[in-house]
PDB file of N, CA and C in Angstrom:
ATOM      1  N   UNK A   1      25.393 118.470 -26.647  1.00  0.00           N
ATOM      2  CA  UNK A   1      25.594 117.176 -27.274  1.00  0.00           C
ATOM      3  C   UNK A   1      24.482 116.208 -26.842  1.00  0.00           C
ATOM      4  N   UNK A   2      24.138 115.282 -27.884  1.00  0.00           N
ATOM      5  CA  UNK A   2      23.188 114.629 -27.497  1.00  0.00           C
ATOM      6  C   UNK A   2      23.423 113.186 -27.219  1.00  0.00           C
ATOM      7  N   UNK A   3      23.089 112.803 -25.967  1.00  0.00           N
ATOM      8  CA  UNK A   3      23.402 111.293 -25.148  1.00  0.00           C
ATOM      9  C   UNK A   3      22.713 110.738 -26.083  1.00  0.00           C
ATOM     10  N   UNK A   4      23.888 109.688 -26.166  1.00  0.00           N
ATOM     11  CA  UNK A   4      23.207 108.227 -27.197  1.00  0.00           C
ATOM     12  C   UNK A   4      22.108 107.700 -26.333  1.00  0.00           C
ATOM     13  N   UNK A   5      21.282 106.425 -26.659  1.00  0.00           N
ATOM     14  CA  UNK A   5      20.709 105.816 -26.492  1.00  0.00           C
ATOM     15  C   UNK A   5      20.712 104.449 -26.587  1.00  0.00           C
ATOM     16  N   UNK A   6      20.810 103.608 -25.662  1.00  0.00           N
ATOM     17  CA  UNK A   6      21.101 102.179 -25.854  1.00  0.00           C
ATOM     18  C   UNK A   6      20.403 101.491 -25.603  1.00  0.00           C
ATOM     19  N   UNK A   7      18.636 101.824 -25.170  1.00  0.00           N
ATOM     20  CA  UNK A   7      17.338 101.311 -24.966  1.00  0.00           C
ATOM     21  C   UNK A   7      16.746 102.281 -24.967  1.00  0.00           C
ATOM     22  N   UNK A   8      14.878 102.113 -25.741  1.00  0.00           N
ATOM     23  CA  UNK A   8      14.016 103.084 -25.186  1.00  0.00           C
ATOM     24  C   UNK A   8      13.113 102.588 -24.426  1.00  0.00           C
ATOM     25  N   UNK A   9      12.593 103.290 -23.153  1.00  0.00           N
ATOM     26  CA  UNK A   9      11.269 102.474 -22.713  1.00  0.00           C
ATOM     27  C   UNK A   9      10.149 103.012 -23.587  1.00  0.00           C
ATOM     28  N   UNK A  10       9.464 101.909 -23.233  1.00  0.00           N
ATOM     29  CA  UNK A  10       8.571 101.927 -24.202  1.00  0.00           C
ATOM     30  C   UNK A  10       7.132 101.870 -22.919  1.00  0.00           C
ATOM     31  N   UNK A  11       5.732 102.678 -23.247  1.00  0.00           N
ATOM     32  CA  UNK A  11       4.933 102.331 -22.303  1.00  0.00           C
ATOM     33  C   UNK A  11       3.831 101.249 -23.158  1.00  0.00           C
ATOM     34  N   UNK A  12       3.399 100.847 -22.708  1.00  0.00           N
ATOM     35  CA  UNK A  12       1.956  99.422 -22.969  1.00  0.00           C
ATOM     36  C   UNK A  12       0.884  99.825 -22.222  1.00  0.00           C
ATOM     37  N   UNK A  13       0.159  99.889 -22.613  1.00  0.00           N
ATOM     38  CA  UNK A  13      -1.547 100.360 -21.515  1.00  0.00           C
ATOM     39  C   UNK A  13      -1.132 101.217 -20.801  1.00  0.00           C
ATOM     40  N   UNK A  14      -1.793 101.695 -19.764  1.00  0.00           N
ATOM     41  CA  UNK A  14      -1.636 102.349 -18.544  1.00  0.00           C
ATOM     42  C   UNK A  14      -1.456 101.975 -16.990  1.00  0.00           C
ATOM     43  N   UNK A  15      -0.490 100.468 -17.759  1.00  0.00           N
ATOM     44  CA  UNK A  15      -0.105 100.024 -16.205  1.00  0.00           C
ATOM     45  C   UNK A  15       0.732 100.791 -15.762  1.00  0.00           C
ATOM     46  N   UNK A  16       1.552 101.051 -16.209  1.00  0.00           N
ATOM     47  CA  UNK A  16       2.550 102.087 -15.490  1.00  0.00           C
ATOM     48  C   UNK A  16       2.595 102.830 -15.021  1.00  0.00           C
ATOM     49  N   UNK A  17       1.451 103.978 -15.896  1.00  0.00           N
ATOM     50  CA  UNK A  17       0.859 105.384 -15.602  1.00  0.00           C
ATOM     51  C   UNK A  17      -0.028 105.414 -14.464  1.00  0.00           C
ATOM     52  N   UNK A  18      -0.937 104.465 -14.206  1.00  0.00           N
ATOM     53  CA  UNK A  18      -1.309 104.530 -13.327  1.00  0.00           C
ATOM     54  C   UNK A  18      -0.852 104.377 -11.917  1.00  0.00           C
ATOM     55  N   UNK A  19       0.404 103.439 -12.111  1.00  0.00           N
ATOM     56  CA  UNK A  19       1.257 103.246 -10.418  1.00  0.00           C
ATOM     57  C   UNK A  19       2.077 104.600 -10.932  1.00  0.00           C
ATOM     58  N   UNK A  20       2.498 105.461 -11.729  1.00  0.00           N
ATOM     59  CA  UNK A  20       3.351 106.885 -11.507  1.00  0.00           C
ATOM     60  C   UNK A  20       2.108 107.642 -10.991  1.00  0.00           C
ATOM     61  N   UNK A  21       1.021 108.213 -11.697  1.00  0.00           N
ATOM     62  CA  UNK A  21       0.062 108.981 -11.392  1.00  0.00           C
ATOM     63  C   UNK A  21       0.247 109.803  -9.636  1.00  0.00           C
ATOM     64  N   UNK A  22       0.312 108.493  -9.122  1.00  0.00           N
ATOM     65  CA  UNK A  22      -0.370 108.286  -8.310  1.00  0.00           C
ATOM     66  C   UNK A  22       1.086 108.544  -6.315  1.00  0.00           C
ATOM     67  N   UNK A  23       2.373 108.973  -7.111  1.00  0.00           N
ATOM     68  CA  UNK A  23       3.484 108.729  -6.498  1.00  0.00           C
ATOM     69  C   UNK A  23       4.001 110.323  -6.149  1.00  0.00           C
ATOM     70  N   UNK A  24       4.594 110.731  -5.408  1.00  0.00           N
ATOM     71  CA  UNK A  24       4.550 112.079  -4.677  1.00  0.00           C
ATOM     72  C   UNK A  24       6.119 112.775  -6.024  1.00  0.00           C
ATOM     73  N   UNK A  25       5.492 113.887  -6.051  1.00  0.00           N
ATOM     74  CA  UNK A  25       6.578 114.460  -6.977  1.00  0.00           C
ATOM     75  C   UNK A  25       8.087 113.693  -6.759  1.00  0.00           C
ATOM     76  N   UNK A  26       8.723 113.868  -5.766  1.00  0.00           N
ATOM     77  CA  UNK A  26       9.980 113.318  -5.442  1.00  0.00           C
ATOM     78  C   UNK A  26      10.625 111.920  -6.073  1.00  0.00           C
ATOM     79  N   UNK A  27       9.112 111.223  -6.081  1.00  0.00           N
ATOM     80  CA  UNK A  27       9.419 109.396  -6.589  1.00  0.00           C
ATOM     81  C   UNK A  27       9.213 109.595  -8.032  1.00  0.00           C
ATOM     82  N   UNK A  28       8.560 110.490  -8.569  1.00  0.00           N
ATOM     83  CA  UNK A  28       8.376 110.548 -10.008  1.00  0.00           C
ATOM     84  C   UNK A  28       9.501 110.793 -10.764  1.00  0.00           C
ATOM     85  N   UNK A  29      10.518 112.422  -9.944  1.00  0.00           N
ATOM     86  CA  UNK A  29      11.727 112.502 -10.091  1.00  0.00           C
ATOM     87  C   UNK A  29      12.805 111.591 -10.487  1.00  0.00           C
ATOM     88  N   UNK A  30      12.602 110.983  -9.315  1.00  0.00           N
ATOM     89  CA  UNK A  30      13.709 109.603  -9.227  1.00  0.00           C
ATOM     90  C   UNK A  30      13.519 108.606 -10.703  1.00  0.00           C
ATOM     91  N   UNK A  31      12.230 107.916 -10.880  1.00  0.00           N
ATOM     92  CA  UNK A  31      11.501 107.227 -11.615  1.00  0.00           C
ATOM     93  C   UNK A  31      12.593 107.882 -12.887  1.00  0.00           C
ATOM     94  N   UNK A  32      12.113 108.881 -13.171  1.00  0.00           N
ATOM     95  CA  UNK A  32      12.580 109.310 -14.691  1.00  0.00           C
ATOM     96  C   UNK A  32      13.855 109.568 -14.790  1.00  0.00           C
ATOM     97  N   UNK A  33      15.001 109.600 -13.308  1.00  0.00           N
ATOM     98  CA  UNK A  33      16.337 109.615 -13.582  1.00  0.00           C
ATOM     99  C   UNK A  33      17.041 108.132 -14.074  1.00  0.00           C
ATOM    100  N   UNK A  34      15.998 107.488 -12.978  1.00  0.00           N
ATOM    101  CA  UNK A  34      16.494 105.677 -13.369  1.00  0.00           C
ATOM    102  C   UNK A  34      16.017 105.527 -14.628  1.00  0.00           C
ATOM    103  N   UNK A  35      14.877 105.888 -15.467  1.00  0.00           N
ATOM    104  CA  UNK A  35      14.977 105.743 -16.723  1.00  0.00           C
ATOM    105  C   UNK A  35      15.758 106.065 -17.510  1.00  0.00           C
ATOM    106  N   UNK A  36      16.346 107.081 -17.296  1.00  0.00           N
ATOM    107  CA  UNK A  36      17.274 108.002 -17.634  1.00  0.00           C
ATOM    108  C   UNK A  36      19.177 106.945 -18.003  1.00  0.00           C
ATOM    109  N   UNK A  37      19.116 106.412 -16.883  1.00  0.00           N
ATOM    110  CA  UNK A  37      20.140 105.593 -16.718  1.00  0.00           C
ATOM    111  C   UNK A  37      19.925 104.101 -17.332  1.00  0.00           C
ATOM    112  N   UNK A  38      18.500 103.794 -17.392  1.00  0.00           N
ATOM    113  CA  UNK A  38      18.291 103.124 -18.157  1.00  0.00           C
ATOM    114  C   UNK A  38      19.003 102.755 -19.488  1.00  0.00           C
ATOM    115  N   UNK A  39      18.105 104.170 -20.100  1.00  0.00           N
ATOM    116  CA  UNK A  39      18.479 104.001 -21.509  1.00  0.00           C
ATOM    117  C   UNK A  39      19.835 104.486 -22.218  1.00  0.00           C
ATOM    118  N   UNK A  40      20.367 104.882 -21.281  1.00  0.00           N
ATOM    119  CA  UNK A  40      22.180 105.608 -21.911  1.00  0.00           C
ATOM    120  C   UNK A  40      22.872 104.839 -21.535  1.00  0.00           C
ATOM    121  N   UNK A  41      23.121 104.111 -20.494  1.00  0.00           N
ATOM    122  CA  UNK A  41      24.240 103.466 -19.921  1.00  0.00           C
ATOM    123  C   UNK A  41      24.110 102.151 -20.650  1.00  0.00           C
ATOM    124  N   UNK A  42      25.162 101.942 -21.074  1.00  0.00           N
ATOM    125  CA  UNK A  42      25.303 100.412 -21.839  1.00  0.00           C
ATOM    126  C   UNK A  42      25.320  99.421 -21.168  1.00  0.00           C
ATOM    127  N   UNK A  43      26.055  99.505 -20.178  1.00  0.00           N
ATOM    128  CA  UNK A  43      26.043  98.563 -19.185  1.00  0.00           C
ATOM    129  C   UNK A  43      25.099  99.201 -17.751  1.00  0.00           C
ATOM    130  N   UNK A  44      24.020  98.906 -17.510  1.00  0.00           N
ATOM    131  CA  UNK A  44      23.011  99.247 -16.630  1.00  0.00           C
ATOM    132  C   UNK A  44      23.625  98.213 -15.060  1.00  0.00           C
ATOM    133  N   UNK A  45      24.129  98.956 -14.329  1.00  0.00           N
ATOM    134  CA  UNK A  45      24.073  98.333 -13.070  1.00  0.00           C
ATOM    135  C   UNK A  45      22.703  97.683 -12.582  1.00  0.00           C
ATOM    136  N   UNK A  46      23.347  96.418 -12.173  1.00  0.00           N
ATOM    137  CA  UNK A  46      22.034  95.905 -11.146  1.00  0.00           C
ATOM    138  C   UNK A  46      21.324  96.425 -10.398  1.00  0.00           C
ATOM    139  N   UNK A  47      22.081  97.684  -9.461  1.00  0.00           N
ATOM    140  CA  UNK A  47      21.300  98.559  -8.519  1.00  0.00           C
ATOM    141  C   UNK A  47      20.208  99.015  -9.390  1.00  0.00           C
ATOM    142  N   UNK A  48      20.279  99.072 -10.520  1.00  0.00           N
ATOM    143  CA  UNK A  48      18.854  99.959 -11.587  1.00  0.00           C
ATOM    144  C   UNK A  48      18.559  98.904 -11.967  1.00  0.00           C
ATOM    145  N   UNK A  49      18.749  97.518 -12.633  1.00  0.00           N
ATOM    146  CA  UNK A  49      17.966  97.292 -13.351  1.00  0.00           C
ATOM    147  C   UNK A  49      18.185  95.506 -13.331  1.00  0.00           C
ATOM    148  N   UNK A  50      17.640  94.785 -13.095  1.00  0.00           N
ATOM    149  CA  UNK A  50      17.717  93.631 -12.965  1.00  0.00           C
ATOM    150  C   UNK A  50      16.906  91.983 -13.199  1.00  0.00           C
ATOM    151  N   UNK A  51      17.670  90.878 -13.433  1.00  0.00           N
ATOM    152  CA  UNK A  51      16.338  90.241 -14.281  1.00  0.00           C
ATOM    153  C   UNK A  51      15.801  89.892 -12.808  1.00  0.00           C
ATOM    154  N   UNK A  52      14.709  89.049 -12.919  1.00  0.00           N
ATOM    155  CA  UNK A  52      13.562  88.182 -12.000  1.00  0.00           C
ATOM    156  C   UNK A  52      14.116  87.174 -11.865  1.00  0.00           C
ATOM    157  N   UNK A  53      14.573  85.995 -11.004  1.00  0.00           N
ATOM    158  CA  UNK A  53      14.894  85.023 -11.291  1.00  0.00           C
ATOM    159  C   UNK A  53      13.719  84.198 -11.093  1.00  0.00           C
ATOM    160  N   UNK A  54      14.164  83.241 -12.301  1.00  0.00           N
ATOM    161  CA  UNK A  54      12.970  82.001 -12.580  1.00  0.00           C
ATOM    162  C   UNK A  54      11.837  82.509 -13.147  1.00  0.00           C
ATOM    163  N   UNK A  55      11.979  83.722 -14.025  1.00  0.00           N
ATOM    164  CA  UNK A  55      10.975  84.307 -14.839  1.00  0.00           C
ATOM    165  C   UNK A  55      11.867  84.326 -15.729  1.00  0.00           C
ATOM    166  N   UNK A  56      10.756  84.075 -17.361  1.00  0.00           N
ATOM    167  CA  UNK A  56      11.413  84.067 -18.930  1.00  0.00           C
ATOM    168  C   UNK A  56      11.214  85.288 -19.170  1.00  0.00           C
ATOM    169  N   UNK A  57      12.203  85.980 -19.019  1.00  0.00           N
ATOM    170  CA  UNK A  57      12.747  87.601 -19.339  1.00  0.00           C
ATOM    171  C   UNK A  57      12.068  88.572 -18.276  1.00  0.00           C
ATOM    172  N   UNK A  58      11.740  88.406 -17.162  1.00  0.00           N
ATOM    173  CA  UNK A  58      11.098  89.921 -16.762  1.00  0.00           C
ATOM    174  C   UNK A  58      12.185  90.003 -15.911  1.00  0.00           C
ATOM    175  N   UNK A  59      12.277  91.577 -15.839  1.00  0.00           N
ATOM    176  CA  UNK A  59      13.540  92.722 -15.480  1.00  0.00           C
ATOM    177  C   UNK A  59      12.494  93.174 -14.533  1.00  0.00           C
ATOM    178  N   UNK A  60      13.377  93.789 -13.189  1.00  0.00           N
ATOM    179  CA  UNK A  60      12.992  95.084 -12.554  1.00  0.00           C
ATOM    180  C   UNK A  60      13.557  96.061 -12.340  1.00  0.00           C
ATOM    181  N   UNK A  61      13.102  97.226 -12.643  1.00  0.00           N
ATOM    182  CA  UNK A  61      13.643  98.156 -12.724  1.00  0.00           C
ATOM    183  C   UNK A  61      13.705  99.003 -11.049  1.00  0.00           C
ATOM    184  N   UNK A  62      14.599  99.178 -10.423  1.00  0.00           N
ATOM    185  CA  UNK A  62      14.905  99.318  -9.240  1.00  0.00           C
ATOM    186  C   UNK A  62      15.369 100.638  -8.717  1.00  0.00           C
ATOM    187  N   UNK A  63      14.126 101.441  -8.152  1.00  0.00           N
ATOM    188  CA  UNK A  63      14.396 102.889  -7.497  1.00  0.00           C
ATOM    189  C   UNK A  63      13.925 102.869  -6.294  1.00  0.00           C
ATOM    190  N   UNK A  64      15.108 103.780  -5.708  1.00  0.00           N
ATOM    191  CA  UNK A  64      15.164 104.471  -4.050  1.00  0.00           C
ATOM    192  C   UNK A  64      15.015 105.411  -3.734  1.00  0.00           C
ATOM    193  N   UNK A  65      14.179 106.102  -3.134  1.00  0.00           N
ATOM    194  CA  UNK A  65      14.461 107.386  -2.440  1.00  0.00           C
ATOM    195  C   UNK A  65      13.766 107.048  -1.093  1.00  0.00           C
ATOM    196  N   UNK A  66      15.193 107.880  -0.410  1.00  0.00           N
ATOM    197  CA  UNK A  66      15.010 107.975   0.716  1.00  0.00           C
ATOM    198  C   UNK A  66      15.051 106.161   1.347  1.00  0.00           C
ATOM    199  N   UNK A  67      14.391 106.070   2.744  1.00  0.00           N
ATOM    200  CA  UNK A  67      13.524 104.529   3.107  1.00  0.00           C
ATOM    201  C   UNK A  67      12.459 103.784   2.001  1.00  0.00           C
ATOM    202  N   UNK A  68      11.994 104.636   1.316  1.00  0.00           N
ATOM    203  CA  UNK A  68      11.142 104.184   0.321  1.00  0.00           C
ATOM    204  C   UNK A  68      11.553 103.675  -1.075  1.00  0.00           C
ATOM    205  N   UNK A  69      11.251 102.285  -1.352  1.00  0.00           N
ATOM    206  CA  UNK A  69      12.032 101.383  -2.313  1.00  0.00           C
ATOM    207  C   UNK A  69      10.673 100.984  -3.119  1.00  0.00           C
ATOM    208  N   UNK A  70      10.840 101.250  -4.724  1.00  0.00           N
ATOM    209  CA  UNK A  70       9.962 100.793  -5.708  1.00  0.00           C
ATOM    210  C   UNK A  70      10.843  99.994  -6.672  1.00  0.00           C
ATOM    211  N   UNK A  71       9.607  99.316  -6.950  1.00  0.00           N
ATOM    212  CA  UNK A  71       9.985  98.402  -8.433  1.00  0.00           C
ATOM    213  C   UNK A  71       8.793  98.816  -9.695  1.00  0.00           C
ATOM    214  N   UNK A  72       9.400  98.871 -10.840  1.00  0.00           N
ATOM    215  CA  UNK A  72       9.101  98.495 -12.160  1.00  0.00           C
ATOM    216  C   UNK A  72       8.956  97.653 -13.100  1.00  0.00           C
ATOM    217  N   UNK A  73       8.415  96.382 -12.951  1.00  0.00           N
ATOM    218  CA  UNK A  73       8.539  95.296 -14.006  1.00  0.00           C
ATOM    219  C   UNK A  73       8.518  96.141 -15.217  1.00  0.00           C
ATOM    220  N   UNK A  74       9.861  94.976 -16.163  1.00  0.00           N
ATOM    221  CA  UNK A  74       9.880  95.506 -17.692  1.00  0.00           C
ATOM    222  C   UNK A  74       9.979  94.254 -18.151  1.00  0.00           C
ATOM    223  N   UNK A  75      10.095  94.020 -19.345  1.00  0.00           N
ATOM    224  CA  UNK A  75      11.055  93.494 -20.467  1.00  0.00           C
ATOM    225  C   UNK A  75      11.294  93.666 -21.375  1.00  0.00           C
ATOM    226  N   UNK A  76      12.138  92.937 -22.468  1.00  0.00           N
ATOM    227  CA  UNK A  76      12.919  93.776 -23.305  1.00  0.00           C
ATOM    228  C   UNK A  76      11.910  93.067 -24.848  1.00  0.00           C
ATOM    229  N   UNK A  77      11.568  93.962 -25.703  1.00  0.00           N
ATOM    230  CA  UNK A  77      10.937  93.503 -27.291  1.00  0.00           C
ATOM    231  C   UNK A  77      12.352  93.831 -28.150  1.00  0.00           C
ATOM    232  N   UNK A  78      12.554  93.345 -29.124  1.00  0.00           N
ATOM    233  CA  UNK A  78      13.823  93.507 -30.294  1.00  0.00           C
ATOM    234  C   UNK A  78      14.637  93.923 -30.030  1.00  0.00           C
ATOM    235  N   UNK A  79      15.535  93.440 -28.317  1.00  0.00           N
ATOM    236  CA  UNK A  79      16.496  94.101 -27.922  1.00  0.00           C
ATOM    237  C   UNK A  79      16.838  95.016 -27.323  1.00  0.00           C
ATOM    238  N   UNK A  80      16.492  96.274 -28.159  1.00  0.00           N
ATOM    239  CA  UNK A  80      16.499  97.854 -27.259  1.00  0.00           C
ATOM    240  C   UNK A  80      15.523  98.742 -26.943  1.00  0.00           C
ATOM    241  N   UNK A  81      14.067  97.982 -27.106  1.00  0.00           N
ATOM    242  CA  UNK A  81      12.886  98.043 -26.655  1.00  0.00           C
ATOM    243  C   UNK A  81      12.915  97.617 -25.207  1.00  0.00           C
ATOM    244  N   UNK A  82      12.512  98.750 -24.359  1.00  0.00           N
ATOM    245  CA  UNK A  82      12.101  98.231 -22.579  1.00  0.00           C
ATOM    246  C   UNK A  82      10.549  98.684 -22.307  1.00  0.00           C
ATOM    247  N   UNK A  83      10.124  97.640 -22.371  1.00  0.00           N
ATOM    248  CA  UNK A  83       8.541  97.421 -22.478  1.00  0.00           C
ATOM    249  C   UNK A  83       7.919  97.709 -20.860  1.00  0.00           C
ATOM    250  N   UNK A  84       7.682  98.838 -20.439  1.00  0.00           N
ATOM    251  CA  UNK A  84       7.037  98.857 -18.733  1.00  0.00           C
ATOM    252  C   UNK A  84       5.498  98.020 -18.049  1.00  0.00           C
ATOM    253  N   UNK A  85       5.539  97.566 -17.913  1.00  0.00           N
ATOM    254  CA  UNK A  85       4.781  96.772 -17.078  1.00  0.00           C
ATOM    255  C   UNK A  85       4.357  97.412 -15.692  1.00  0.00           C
ATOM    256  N   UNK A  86       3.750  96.742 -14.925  1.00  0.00           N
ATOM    257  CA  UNK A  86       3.470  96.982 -13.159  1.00  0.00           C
ATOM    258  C   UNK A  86       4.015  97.546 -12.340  1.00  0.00           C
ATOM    259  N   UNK A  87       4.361  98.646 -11.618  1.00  0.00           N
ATOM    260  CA  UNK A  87       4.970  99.279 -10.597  1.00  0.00           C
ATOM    261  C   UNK A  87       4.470  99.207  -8.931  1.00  0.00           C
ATOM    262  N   UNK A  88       5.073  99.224  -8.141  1.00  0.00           N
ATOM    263  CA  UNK A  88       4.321  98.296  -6.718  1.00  0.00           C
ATOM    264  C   UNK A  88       5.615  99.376  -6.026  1.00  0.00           C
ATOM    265  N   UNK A  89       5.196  99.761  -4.856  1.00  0.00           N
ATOM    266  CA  UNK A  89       6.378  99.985  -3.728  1.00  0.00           C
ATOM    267  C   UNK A  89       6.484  99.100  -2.858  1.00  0.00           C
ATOM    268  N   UNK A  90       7.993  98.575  -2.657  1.00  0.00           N
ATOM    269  CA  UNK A  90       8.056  97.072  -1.545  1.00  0.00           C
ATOM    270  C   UNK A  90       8.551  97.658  -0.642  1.00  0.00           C
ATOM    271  N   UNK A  91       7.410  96.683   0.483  1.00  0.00           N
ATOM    272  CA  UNK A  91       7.618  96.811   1.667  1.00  0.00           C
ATOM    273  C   UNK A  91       8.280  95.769   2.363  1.00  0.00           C
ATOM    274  N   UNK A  92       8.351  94.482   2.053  1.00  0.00           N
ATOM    275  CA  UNK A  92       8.837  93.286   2.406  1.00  0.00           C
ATOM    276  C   UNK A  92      10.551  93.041   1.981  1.00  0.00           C
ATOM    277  N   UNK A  93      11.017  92.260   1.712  1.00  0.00           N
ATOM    278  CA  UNK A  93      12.468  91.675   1.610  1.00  0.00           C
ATOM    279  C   UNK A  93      12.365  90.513   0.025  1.00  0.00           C
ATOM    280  N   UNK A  94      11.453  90.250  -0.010  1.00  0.00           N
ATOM    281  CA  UNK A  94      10.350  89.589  -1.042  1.00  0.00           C
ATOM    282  C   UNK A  94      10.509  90.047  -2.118  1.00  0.00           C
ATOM    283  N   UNK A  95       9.767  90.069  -3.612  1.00  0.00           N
ATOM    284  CA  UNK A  95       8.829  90.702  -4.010  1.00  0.00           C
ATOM    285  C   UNK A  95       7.468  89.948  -4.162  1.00  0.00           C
ATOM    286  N   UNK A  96       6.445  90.204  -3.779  1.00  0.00           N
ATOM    287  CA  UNK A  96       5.269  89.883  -4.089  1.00  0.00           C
ATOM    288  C   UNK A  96       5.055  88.817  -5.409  1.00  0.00           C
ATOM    289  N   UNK A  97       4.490  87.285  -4.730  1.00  0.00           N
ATOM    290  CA  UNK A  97       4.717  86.675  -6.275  1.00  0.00           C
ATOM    291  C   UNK A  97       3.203  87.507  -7.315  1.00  0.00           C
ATOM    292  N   UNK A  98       2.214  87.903  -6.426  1.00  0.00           N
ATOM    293  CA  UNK A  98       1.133  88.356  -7.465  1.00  0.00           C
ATOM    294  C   UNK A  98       1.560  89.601  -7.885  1.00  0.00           C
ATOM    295  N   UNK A  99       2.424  90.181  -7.546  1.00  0.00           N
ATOM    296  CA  UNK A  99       2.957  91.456  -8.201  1.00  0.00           C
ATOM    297  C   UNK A  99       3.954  90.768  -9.683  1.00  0.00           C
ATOM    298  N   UNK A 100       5.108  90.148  -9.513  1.00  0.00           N
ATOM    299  CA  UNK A 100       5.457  89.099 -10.464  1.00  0.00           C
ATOM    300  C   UNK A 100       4.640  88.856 -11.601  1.00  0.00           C
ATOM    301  N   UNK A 101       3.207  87.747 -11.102  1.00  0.00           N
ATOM    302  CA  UNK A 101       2.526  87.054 -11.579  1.00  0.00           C
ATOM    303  C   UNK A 101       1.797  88.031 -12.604  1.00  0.00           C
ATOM    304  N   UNK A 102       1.491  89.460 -12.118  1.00  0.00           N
ATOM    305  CA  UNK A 102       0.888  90.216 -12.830  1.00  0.00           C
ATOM    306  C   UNK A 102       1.826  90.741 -14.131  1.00  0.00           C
ATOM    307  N   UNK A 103       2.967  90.893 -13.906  1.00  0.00           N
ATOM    308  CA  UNK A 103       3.605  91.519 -14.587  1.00  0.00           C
ATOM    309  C   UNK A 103       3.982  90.295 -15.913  1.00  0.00           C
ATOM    310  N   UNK A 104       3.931  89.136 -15.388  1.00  0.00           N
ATOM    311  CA  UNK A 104       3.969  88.464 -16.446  1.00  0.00           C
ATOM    312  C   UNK A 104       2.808  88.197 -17.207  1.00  0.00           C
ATOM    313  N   UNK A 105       1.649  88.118 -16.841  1.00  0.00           N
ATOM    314  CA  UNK A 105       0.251  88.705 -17.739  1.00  0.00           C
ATOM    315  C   UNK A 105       0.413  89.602 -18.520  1.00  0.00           C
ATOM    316  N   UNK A 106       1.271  90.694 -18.213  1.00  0.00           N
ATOM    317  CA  UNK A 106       0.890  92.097 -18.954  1.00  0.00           C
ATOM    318  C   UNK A 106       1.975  91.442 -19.750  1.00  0.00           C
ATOM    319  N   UNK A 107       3.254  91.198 -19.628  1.00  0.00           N
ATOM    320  CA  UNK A 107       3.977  90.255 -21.041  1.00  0.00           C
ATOM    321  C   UNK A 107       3.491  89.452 -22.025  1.00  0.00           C
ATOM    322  N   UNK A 108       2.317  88.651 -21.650  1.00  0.00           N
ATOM    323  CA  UNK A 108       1.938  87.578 -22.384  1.00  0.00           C
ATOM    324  C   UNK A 108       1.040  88.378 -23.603  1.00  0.00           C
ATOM    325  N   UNK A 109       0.261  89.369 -22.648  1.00  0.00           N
ATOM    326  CA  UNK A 109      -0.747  90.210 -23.416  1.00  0.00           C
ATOM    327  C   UNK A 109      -0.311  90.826 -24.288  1.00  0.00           C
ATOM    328  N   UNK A 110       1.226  91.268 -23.800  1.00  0.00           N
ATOM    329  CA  UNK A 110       1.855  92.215 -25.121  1.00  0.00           C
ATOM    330  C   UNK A 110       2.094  91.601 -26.231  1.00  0.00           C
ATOM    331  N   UNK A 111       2.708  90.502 -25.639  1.00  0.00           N
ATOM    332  CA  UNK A 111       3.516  89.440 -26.925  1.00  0.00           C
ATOM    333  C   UNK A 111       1.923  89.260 -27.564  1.00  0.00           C
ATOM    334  N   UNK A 112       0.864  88.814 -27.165  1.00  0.00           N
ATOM    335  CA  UNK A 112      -0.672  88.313 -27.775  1.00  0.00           C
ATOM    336  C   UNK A 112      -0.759  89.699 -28.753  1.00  0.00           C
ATOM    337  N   UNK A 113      -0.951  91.217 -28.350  1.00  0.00           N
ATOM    338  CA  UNK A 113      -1.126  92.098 -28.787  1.00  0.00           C
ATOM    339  C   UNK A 113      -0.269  91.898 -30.228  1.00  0.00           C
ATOM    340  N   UNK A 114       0.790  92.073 -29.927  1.00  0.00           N
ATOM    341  CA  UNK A 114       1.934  92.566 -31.023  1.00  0.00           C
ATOM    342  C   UNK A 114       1.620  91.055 -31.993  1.00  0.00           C
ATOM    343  N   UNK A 115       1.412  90.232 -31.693  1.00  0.00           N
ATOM    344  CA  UNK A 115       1.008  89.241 -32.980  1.00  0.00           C
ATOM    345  C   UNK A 115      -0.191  89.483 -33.904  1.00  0.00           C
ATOM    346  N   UNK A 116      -1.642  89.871 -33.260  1.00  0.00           N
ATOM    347  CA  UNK A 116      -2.054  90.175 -33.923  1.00  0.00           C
ATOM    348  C   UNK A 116      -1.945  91.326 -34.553  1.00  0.00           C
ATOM    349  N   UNK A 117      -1.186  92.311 -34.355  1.00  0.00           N
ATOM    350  CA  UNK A 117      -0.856  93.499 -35.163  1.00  0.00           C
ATOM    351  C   UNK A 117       0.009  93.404 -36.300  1.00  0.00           C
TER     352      UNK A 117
END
């Protein structure tokens, strides 16, 4: 039987690809289960997936393995579009505002992109 779908991610450039590339088989694993949960679960727990506060729409998408904790900036295009952005592993309690700051560039660019298209 085939699991519905209640978002797809969607990738944009190779910001993403390049912070997966680059991540030890195990985190890649993980990566694509939380996507996984992403897009089927209707209601997405916070532990996976969560907005930014005091940012206009950016989400992070939130995986663990092991001591080692990553984030995914996303946001959402026409609803059930999850648009990936910047990936960073945190080390702090924080998140990085230039990690943030970046991820909202790569939003602006998309939204810029998708107009002129």
């Amino acid at each position: 039987m085939e699991e519905i779908k209640f978002r797809n991610i969607h990738l944009y450039n190779d910001y993403f690809t390049d912070f997966h590339d680059i991540q030890k088989q195990k985190v890649k694993d993980k990566i694509l289960w939380t996507f996984k949960v992403v897009e089927t679960l209707q209601q997405v727990p916070t532990d996976y997936l969560k907005h930014i506060e005091r940012t206009d729409g950016l989400y992070e998408i939130r995986v663990q393995t092991g001591s080692d904790i990553f984030r995914i900036f996303c946001f959402f295009d026409e609803g059930k579009l999850v648009v990936l952005a910047n990936g960073f592993q945190k080390k702090t309690q924080k998140t990085p505002k230039r990690e943030i700051e970046k991820a909202l560039k790569i939003k602006d660019d998309y939204e810029n992109d998708k107009q002129e298209s």
